[in-house]
N, C-alpha and C. Protein backbone atom coordinates (compact mmCIF):
# COMPACT_ATOMS: atom_id res chain seq x y z
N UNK A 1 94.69 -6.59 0.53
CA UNK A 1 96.14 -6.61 0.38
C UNK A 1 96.63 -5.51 -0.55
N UNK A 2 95.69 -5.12 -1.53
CA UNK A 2 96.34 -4.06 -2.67
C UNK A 2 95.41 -2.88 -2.80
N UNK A 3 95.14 -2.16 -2.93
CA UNK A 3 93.84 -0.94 -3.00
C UNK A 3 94.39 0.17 -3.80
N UNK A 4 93.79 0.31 -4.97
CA UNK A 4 94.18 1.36 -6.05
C UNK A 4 92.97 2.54 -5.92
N UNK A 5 93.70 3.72 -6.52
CA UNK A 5 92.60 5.01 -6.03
C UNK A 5 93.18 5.96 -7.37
N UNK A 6 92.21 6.37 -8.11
CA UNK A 6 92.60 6.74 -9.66
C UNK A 6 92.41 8.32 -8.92
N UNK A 7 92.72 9.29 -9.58
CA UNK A 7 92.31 10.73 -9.82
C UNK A 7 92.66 11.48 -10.80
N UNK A 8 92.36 12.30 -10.96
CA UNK A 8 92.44 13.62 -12.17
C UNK A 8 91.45 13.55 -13.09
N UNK A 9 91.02 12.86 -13.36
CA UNK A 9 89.95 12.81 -14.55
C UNK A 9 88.89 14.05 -14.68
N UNK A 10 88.64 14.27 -15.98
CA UNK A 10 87.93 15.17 -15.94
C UNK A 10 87.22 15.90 -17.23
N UNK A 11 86.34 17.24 -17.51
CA UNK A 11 86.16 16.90 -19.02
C UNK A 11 86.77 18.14 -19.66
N UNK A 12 86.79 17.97 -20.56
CA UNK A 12 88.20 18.97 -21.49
C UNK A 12 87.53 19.06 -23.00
N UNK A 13 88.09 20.16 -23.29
CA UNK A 13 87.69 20.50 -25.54
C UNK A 13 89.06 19.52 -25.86
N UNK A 14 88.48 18.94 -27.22
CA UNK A 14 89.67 18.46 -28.05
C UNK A 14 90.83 19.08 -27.91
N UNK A 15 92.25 18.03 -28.06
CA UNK A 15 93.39 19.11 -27.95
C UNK A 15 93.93 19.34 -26.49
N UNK A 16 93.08 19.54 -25.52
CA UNK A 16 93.99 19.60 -24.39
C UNK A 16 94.53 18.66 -24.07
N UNK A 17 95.14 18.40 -22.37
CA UNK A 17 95.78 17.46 -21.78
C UNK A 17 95.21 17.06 -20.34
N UNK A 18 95.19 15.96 -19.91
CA UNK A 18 94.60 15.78 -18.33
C UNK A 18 96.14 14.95 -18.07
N UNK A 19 96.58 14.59 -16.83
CA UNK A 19 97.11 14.00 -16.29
C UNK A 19 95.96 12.75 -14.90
N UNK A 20 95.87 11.59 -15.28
CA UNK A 20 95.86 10.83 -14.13
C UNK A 20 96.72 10.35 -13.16
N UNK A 21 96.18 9.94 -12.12
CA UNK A 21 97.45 9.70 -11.03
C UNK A 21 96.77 8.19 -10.50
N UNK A 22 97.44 7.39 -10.11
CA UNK A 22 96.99 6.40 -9.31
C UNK A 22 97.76 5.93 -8.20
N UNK A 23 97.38 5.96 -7.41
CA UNK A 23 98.33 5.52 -5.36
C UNK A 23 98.15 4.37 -5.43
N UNK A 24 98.29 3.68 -5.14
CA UNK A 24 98.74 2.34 -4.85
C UNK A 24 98.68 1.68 -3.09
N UNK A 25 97.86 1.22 -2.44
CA UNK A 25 98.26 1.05 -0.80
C UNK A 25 98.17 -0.49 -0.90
N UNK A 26 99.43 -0.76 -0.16
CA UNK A 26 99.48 -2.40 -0.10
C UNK A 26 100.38 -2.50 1.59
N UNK A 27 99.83 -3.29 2.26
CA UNK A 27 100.27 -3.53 3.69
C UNK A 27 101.22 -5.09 3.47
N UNK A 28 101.75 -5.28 2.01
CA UNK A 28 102.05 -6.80 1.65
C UNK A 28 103.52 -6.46 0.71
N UNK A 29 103.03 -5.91 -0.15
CA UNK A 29 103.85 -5.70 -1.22
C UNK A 29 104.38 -4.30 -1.71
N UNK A 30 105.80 -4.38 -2.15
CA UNK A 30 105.98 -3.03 -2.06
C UNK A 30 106.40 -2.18 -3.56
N UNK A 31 106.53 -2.93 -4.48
CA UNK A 31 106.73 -2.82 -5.83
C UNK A 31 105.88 -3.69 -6.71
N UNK A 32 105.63 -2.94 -8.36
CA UNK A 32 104.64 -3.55 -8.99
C UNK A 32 104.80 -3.19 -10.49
N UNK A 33 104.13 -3.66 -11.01
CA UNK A 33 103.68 -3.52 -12.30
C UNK A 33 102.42 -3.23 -13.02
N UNK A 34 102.47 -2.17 -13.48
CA UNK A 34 101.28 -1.26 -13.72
C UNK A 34 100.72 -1.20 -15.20
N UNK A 35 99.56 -0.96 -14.89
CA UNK A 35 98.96 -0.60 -16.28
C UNK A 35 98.09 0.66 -16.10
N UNK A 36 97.35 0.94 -17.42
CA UNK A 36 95.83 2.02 -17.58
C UNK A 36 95.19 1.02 -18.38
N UNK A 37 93.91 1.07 -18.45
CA UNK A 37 92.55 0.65 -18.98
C UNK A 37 91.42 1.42 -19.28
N UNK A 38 91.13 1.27 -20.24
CA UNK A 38 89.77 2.64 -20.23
C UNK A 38 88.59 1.83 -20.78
N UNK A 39 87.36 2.16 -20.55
CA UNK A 39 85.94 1.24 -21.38
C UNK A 39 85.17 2.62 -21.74
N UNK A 40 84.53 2.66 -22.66
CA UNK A 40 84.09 3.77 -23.09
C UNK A 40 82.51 2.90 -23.25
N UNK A 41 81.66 4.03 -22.72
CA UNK A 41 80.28 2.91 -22.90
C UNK A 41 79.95 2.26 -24.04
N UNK A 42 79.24 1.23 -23.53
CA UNK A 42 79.03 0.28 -24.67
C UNK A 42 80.32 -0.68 -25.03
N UNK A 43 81.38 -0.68 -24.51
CA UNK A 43 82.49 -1.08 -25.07
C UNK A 43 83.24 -1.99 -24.25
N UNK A 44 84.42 -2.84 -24.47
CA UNK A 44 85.00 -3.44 -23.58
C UNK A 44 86.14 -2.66 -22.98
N UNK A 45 86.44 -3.00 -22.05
CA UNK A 45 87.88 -2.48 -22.03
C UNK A 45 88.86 -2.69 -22.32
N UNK A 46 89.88 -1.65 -22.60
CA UNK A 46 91.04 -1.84 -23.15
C UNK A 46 92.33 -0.96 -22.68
N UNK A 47 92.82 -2.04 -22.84
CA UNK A 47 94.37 -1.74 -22.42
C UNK A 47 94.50 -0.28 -23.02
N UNK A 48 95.86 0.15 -22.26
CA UNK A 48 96.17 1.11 -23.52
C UNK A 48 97.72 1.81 -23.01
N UNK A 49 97.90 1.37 -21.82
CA UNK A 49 99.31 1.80 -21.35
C UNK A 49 99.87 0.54 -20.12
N UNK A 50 101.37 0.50 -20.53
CA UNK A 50 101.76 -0.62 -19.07
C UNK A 50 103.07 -0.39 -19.05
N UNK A 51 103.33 -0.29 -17.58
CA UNK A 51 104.70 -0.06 -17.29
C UNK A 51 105.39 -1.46 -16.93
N UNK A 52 106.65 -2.03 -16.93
CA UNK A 52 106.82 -3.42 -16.54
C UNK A 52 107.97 -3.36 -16.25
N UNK A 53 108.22 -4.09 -15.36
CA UNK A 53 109.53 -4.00 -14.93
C UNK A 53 109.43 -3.18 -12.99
N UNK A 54 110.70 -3.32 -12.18
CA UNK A 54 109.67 -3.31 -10.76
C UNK A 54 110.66 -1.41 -10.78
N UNK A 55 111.63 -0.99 -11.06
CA UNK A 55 111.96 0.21 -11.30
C UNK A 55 111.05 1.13 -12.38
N UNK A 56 111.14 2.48 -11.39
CA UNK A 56 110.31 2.90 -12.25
C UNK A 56 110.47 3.63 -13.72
N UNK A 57 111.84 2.98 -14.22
CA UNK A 57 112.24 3.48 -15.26
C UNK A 57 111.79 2.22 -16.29
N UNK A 58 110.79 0.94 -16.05
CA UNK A 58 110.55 0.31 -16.37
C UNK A 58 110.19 0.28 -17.89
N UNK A 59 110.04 -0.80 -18.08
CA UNK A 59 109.48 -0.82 -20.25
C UNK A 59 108.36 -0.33 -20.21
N UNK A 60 108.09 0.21 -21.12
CA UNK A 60 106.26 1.33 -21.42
C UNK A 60 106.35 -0.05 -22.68
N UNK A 61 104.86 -0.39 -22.70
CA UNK A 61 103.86 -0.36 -23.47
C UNK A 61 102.68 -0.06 -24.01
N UNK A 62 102.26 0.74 -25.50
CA UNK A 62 101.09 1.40 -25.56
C UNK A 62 100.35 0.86 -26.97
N UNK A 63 98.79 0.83 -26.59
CA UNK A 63 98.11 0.69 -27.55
C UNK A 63 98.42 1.58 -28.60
N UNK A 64 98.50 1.38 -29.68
CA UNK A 64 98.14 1.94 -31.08
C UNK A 64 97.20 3.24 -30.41
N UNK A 65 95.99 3.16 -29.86
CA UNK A 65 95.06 4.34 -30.21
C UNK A 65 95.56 5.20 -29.52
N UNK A 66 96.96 4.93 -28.61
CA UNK A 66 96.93 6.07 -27.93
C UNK A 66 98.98 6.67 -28.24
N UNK A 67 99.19 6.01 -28.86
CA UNK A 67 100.60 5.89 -29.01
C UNK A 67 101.06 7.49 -29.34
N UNK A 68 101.64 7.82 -28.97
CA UNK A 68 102.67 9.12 -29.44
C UNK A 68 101.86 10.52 -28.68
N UNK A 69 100.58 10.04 -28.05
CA UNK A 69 99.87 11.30 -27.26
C UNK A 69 99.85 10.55 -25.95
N UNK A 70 100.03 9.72 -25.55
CA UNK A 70 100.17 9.55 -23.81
C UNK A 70 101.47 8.66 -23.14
N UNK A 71 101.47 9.15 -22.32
CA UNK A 71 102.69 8.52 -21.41
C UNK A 71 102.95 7.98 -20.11
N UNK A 72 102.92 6.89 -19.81
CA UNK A 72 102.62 6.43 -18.72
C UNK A 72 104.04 6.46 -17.52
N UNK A 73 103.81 6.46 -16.61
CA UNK A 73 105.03 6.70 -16.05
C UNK A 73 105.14 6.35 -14.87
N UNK A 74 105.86 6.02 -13.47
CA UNK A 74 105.29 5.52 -12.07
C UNK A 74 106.61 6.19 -11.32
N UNK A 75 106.22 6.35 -10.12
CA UNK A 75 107.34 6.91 -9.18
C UNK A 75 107.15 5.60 -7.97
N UNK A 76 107.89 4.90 -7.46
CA UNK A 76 107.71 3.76 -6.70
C UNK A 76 107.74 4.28 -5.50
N UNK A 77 108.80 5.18 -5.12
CA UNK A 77 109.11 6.28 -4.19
C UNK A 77 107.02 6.53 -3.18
N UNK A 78 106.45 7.15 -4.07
CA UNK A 78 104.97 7.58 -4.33
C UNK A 78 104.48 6.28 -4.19
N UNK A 79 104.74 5.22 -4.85
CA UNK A 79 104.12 4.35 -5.07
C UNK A 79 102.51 4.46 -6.52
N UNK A 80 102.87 5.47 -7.02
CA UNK A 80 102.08 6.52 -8.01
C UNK A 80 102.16 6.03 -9.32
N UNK A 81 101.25 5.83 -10.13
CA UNK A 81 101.35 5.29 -11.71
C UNK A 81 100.60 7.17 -11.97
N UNK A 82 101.37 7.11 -12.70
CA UNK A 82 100.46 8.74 -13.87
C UNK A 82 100.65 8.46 -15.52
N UNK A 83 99.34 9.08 -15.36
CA UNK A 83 99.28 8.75 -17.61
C UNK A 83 98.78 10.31 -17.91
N UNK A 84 99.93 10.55 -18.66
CA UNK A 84 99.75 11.88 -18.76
C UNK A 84 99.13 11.75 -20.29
N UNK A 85 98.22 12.78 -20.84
CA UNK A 85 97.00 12.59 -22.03
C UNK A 85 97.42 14.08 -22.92
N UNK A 86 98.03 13.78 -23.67
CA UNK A 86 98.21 15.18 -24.51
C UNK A 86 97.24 15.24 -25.76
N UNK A 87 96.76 15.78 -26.27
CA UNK A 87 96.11 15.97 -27.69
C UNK A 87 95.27 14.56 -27.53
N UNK A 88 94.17 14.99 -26.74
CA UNK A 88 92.65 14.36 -26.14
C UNK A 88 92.24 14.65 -27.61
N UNK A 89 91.17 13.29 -27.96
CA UNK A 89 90.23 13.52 -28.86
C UNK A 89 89.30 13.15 -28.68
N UNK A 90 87.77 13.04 -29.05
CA UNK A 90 87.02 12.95 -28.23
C UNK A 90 86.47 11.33 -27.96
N UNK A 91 87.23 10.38 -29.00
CA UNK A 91 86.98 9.08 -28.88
C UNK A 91 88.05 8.45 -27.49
N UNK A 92 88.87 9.25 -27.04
CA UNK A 92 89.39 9.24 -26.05
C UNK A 92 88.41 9.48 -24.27
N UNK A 93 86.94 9.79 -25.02
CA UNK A 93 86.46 9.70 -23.57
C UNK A 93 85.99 7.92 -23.31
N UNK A 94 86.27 8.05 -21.85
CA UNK A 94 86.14 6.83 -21.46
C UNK A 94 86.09 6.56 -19.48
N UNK A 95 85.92 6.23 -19.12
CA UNK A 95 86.45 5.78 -17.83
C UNK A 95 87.44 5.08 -17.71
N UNK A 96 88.47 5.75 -17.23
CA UNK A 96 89.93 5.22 -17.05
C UNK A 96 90.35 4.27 -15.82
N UNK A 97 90.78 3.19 -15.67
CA UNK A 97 91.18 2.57 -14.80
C UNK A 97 92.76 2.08 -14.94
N UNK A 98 93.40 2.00 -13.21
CA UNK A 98 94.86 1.63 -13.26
C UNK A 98 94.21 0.08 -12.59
N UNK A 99 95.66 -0.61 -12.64
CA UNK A 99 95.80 -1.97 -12.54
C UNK A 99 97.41 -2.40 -12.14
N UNK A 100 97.29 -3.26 -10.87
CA UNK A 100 98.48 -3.17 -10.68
C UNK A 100 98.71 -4.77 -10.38
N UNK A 101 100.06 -5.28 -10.07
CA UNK A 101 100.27 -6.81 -9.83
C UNK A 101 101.36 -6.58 -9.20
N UNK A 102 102.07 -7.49 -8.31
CA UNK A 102 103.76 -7.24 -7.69
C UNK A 102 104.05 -7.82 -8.42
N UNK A 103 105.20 -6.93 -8.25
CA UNK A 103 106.56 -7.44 -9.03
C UNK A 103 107.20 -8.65 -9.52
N UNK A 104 106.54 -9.94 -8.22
CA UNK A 104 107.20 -10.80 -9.08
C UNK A 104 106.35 -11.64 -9.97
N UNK A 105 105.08 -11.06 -9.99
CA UNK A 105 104.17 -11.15 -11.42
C UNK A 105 103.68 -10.65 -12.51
N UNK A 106 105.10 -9.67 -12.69
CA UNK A 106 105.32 -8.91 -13.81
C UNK A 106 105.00 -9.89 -15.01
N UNK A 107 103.72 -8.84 -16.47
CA UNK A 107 103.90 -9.85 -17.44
C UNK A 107 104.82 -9.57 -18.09
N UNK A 108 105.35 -10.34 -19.15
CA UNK A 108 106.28 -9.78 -19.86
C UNK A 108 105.63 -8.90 -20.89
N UNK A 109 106.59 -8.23 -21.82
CA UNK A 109 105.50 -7.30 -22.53
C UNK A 109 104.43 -7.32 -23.80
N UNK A 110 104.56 -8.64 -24.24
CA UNK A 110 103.56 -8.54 -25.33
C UNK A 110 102.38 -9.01 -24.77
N UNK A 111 102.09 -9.27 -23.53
CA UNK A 111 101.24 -9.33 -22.39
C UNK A 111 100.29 -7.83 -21.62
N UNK A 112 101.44 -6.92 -21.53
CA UNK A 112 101.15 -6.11 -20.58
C UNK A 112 99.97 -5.20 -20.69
N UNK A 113 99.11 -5.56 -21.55
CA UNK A 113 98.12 -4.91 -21.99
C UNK A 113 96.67 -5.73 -21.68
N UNK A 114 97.09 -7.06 -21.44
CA UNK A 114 95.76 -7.74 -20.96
C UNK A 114 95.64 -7.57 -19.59
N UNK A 115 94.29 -7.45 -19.41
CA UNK A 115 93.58 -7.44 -17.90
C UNK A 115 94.13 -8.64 -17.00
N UNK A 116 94.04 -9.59 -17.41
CA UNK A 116 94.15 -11.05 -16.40
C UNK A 116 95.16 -10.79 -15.89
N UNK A 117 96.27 -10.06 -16.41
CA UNK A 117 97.82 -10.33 -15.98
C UNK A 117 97.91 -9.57 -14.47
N UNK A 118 97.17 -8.64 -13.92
CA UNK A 118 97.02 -8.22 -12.86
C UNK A 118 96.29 -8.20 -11.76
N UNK A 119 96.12 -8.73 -10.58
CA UNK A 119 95.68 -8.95 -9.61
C UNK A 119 94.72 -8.06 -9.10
N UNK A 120 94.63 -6.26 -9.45
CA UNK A 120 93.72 -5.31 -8.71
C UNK A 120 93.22 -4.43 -9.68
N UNK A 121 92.42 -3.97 -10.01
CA UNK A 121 92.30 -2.69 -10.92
C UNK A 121 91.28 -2.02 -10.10
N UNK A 122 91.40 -0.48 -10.44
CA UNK A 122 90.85 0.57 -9.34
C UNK A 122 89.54 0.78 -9.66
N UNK A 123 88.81 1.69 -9.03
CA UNK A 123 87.25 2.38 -9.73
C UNK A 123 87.13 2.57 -10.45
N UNK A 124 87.89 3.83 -11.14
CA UNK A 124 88.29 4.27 -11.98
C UNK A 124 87.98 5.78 -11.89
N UNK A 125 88.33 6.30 -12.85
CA UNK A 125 88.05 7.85 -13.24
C UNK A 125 87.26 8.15 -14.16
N UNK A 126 86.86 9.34 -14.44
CA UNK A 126 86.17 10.09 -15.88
C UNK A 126 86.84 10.56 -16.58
N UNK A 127 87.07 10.72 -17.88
CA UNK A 127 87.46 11.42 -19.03
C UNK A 127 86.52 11.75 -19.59
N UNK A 128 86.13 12.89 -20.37
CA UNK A 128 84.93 13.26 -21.37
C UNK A 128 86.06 14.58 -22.19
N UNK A 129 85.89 14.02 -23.28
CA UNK A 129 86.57 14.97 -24.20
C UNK A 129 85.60 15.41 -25.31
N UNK A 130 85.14 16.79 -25.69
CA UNK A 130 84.35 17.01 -26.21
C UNK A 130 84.63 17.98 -27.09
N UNK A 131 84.26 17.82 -28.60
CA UNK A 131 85.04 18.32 -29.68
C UNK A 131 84.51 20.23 -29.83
C-alpha cells in the first residue's frame, strides 16, 4: 500500500552539504506525514526530522543533534520528503531513513520523532562524513 525509496546519500569532508530525497508510492493514500531517521552502527535509531501536518508547509520538528544544520521539507505535488544537511560532521554519518504515515495519522508533534507513529520506513541511504 505505501513504498518509500530514499536517495542522495553519500560520503563528503566535514562541512559540506548532501541533500536526501524520498518518493513516496501509494496506490491508497495520497497525503502524509513524514519523518528522517538515521542509526549509526552500533546504535539505535533516531529520529531527527518530521514534517506534520498533510500541507507541505507543515510543522518541522528537529532533534537537538541536528537543529539549525538541517531542514526537512516535502513537496506533496512530488509526493517527495527532502532533508537538506548543511555543515555535516562526522558523527552525522549514519544510514538515513524516511518514514511516512497518512494523513489522517498524523502524530501530533511532541510525538513526531518516534518510530511507532508511522506505518512505513524506507531502506534507507548512506551518509559517511569524514573529518
Amino acid at each position: 500500500q505505501m513504498q518509500l525509496t530514499e536517495s542522495g546519500g553519500g560520503s563528503v569532508q566535514a562541512g559540506e552539504s548532501l541533500q536526501l530525497s524520498c518518493v513516496v508510492a501509494s496506490d491508497v493514500y495520497s497525503s502524509f506525514c513524514m519523518a528522517w531517521f538515521r542509526q549509526a552502527p552500533g546504535q539505535g535509531r533516531e529520529g531527527i526530522a518530521a514534517i506534520v501536518g498533510s500541507d507541505s508547509d507543515g510543522k518541522t520538528t528537529y532533534a537537538d543533534s541536528v537543529k539549525g544544520r538541517f531542514t526537512i521539507s516535502k513537496d506533496n505535488a512530488r509526493k517527495t520528503l527532502y532533508l537538506r544537511m548543511d555543515d555535516l560532521k562526522p558523527e552525522d554519518t549514519a544510514m538515513y531513513f524516511c518514514a511516512a504515515t497518512p494523513s489522517h495519522r498524523c502524530p501530533s508533534s511532541d510525538r513526531a520523532l518516534e518510530q511507532y507513529e508511522y506505518v512505513r520506513i524506507g531502506q534507507g541511504t548512506q551518509v559517511t562524513v569524514s573529518s
